[in-house]
C-alpha atoms as a PDB file:
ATOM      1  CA  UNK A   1      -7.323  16.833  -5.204  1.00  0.00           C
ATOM      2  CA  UNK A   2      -4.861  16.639  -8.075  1.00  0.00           C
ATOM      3  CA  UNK A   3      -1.600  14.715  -7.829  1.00  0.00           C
ATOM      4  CA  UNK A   4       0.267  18.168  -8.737  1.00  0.00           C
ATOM      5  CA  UNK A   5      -1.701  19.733  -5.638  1.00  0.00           C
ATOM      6  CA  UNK A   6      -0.381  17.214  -3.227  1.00  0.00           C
ATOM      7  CA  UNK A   7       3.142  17.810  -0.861  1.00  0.00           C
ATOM      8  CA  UNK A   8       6.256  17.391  -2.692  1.00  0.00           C
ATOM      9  CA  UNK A   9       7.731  14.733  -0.239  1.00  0.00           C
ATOM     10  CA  UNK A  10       4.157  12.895  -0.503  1.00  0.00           C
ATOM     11  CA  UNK A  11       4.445  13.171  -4.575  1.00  0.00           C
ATOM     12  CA  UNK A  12       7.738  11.588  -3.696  1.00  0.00           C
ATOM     13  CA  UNK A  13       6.632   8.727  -1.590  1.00  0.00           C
ATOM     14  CA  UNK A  14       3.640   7.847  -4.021  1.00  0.00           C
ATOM     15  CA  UNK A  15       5.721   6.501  -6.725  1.00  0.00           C
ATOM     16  CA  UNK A  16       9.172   5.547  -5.167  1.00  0.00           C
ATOM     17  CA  UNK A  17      10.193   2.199  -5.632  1.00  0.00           C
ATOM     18  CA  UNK A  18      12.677   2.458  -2.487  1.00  0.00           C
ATOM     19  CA  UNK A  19      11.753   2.284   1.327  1.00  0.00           C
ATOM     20  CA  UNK A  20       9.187   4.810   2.572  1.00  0.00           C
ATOM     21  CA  UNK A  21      10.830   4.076   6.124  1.00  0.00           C
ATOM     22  CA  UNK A  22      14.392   5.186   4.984  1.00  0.00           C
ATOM     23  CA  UNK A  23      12.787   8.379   2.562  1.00  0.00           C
ATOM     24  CA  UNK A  24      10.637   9.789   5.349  1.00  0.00           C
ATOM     25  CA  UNK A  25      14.163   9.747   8.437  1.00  0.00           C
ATOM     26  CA  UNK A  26      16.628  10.984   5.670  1.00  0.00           C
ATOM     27  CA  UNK A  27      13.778  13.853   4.940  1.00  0.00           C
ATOM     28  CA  UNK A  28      12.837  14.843   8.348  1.00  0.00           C
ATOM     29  CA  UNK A  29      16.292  13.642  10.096  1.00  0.00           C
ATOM     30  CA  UNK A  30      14.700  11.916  12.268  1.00  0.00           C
ATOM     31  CA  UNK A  31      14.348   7.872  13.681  1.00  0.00           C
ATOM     32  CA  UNK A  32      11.262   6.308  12.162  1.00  0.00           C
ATOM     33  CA  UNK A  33      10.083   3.219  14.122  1.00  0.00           C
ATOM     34  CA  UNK A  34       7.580   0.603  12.623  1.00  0.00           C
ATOM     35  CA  UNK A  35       4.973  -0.212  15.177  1.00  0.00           C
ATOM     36  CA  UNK A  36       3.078  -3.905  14.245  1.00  0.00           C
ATOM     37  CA  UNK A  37      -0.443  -3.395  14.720  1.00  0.00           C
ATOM     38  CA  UNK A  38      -1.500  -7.119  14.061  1.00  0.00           C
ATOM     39  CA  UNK A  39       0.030  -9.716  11.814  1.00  0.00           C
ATOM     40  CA  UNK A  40      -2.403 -12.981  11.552  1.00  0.00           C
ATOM     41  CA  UNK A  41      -2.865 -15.627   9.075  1.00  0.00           C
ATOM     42  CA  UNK A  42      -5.291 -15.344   6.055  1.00  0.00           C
ATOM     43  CA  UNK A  43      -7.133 -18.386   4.765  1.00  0.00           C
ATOM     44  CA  UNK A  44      -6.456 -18.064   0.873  1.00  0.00           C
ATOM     45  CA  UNK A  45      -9.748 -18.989   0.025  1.00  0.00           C
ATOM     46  CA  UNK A  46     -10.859 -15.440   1.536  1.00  0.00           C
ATOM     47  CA  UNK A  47      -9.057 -13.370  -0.968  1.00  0.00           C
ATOM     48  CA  UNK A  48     -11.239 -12.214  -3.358  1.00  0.00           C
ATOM     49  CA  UNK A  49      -9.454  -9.376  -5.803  1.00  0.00           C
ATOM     50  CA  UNK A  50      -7.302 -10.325  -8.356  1.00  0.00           C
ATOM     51  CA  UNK A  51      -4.518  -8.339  -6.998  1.00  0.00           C
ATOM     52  CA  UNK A  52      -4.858 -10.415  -3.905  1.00  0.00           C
ATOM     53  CA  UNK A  53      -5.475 -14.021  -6.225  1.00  0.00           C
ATOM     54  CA  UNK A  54      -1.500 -12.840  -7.432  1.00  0.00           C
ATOM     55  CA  UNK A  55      -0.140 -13.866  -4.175  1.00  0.00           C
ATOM     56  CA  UNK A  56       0.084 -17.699  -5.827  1.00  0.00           C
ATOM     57  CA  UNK A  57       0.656 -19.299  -2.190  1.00  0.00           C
ATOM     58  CA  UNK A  58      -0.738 -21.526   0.666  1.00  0.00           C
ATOM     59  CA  UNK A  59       0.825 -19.373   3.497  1.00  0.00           C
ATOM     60  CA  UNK A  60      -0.264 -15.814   3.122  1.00  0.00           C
ATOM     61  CA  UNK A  61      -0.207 -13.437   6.414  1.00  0.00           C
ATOM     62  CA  UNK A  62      -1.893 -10.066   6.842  1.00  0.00           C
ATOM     63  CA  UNK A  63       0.197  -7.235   8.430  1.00  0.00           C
ATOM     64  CA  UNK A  64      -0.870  -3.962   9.755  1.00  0.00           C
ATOM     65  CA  UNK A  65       1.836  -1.337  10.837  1.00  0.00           C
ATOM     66  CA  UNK A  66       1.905   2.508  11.206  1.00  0.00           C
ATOM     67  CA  UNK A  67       5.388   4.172  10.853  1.00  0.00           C
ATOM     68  CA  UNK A  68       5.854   6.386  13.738  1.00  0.00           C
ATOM     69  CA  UNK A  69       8.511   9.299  13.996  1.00  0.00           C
ATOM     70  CA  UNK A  70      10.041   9.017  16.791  1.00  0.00           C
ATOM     71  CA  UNK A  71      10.381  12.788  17.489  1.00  0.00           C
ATOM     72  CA  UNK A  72       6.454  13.873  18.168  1.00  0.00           C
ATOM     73  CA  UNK A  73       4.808  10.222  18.069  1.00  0.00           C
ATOM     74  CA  UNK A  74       3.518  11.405  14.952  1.00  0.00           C
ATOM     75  CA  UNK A  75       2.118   8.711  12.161  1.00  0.00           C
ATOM     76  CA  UNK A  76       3.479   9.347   8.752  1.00  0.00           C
ATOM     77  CA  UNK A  77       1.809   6.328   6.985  1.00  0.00           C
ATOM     78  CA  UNK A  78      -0.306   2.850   8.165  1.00  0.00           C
ATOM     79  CA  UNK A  79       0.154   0.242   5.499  1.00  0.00           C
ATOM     80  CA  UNK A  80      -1.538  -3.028   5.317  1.00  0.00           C
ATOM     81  CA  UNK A  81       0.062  -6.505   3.494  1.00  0.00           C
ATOM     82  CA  UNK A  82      -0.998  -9.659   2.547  1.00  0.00           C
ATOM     83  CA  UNK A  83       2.759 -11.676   2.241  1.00  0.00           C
ATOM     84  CA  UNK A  84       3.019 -14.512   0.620  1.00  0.00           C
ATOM     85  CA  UNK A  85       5.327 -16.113   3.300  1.00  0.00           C
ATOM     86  CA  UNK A  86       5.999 -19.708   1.530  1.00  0.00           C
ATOM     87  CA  UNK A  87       7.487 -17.788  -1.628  1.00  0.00           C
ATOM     88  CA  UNK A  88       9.378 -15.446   0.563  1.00  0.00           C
ATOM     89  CA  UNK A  89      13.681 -16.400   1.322  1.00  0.00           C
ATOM     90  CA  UNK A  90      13.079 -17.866   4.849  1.00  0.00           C
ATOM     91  CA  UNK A  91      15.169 -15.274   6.944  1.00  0.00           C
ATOM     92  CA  UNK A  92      13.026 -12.409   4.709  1.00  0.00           C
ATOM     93  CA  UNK A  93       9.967 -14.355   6.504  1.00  0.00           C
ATOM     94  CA  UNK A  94      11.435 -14.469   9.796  1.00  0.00           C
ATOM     95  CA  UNK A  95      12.081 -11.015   9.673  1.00  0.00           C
ATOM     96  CA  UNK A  96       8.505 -10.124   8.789  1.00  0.00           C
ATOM     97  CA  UNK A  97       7.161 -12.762  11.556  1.00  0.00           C
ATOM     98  CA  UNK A  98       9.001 -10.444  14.240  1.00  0.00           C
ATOM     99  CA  UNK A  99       7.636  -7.660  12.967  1.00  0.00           C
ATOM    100  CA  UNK A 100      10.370  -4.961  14.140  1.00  0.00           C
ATOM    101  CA  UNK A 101      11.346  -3.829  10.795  1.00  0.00           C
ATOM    102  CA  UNK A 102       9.376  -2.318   8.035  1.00  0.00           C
ATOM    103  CA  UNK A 103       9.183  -4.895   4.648  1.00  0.00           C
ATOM    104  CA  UNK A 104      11.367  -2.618   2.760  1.00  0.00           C
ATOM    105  CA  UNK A 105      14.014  -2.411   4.893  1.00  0.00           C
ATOM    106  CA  UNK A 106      14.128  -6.350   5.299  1.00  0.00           C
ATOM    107  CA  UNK A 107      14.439  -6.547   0.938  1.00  0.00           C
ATOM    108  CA  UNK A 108      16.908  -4.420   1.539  1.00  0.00           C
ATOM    109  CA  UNK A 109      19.106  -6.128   4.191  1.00  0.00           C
ATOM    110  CA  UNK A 110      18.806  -9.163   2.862  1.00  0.00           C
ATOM    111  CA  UNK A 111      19.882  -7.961  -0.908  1.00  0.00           C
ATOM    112  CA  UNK A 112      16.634  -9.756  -2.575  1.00  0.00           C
ATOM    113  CA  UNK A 113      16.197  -8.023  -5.648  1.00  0.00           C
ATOM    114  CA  UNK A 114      12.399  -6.729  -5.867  1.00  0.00           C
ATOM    115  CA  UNK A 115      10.257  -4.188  -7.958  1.00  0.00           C
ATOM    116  CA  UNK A 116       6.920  -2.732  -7.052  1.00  0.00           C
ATOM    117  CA  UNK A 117       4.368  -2.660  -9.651  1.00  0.00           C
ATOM    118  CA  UNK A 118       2.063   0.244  -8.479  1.00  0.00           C
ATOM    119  CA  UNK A 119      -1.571  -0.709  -8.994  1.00  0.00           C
ATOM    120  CA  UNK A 120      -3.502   1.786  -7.303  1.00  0.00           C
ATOM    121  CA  UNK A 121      -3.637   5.185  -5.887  1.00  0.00           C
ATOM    122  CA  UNK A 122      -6.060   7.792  -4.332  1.00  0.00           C
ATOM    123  CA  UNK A 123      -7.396   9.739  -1.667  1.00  0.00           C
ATOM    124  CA  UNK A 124      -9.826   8.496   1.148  1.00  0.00           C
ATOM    125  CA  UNK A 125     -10.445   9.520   5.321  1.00  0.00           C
ATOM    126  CA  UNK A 126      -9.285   7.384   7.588  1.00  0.00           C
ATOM    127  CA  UNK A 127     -10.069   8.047  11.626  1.00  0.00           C
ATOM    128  CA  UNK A 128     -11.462  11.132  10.697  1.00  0.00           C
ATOM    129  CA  UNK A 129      -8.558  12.160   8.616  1.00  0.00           C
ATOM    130  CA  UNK A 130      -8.102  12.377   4.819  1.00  0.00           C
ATOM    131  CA  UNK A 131      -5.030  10.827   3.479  1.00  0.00           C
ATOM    132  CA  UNK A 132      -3.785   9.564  -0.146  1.00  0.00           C
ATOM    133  CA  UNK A 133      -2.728   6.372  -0.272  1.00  0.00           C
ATOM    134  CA  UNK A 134      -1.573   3.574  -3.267  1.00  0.00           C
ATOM    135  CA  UNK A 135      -1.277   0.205  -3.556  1.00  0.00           C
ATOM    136  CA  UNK A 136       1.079  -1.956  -5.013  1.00  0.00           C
ATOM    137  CA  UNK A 137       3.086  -5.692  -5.462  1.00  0.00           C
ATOM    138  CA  UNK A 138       6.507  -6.458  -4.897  1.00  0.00           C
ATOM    139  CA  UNK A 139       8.019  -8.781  -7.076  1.00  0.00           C
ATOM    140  CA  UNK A 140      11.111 -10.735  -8.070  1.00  0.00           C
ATOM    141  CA  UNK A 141      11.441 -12.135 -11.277  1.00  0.00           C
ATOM    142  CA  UNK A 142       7.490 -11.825 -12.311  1.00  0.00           C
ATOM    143  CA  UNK A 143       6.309 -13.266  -9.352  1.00  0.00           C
ATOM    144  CA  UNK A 144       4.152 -11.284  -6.767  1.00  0.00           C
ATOM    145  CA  UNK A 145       5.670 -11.645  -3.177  1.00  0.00           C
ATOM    146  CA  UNK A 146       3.843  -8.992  -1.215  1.00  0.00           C
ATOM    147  CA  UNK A 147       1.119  -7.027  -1.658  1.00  0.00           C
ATOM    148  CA  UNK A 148       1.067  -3.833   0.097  1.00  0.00           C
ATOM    149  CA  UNK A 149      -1.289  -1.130   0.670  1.00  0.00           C
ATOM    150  CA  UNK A 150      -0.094   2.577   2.312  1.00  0.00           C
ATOM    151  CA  UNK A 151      -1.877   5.487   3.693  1.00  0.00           C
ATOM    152  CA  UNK A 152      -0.453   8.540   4.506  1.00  0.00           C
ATOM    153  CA  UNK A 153      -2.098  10.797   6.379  1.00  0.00           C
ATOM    154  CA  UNK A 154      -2.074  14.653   4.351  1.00  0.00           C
ATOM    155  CA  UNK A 155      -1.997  16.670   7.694  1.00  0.00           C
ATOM    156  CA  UNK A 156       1.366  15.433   8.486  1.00  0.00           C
ATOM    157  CA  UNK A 157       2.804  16.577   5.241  1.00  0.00           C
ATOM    158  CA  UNK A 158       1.065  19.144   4.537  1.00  0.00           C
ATOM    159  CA  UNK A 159       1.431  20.857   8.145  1.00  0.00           C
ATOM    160  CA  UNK A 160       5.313  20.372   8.128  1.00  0.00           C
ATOM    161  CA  UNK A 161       7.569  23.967   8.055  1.00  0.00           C
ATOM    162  CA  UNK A 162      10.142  21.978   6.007  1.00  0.00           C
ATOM    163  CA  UNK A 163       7.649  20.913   3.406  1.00  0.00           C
ATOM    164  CA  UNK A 164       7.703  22.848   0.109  1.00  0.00           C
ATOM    165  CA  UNK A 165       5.747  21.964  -2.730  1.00  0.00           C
END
């Protein structure tokens, strides 16, 4: 499938550098809730890809959410991210350690001022579904904080009346 081929709003949420949580209630007016799926910590010496070898730090947690809307218990996107909790602003990593709020809007409340460098982006199946996802690193000042991983599932976009590509 060609990037041109895919859902506007999904075009949109590829290669924003803003919150997906935030982009996908102001589009379908709507509460989106983040829903932790498991948050554990790595051992450093298990990362493998140089992407991953970024995260420069000895306390580095996996996270695994889905973002939910609240209005049909439909999931709009799982994401998966290895933080780098000992370079993180330590209410940032308390907020993550709860886990009740997505990563973006936790930059974003506590005014940190991040990028994402997007590294990676495609289209695979997931629980019997096909999605496109992408992959990126959030940084502040040239230093990779956070590397995070989305899916979103097609059939979600692609089904919606108000989406038009």
């Amino acid at each position: 499938m060609l990037f041109s081929a895919l859902p506007a709003l999904l075009r949109l949420l590829l290669v924003t550098d803003g919150t997906v949580t935030k982009a996908l209630e102001a589009y379908f007016n709507t509460p989106i809730q983040v829903h932790l799926l498991n948050q554990y910590p790595i051992n450093t010496d298990d990362l493998t890809t140089s992407i991953e070898c970024e995260l420069n730090a000895r306390r580095i947690i996996l996270r695994e959410v889905q973002l939910v809307r609240t209005s049909d218990q439909a999931v709009m996107a799982a994401a998966r991210s290895l933080i780098a909790l000992d370079l993180l602003p330590e209410n940032l990593a308390e907020g993550l350690l709860a886990g009740h709020l997505g990563i973006g809007e936790l930059i974003r409340s506590q005014g940190l001022d991040t990028y994402r460098q997007l590294r990676d982006l495609g289209i695979s199946e997931r629980d019997g579904q096909q999605g496109v996802w992408r992959r990126y690193v959030i940084c502040t000042e040239q230093v990779a904080l956070i590397q995070v991983e989305e899916w979103f599932p097609l059939a979600v976009y692609c089904d919606h009346p108000r989406n038009l590509s």
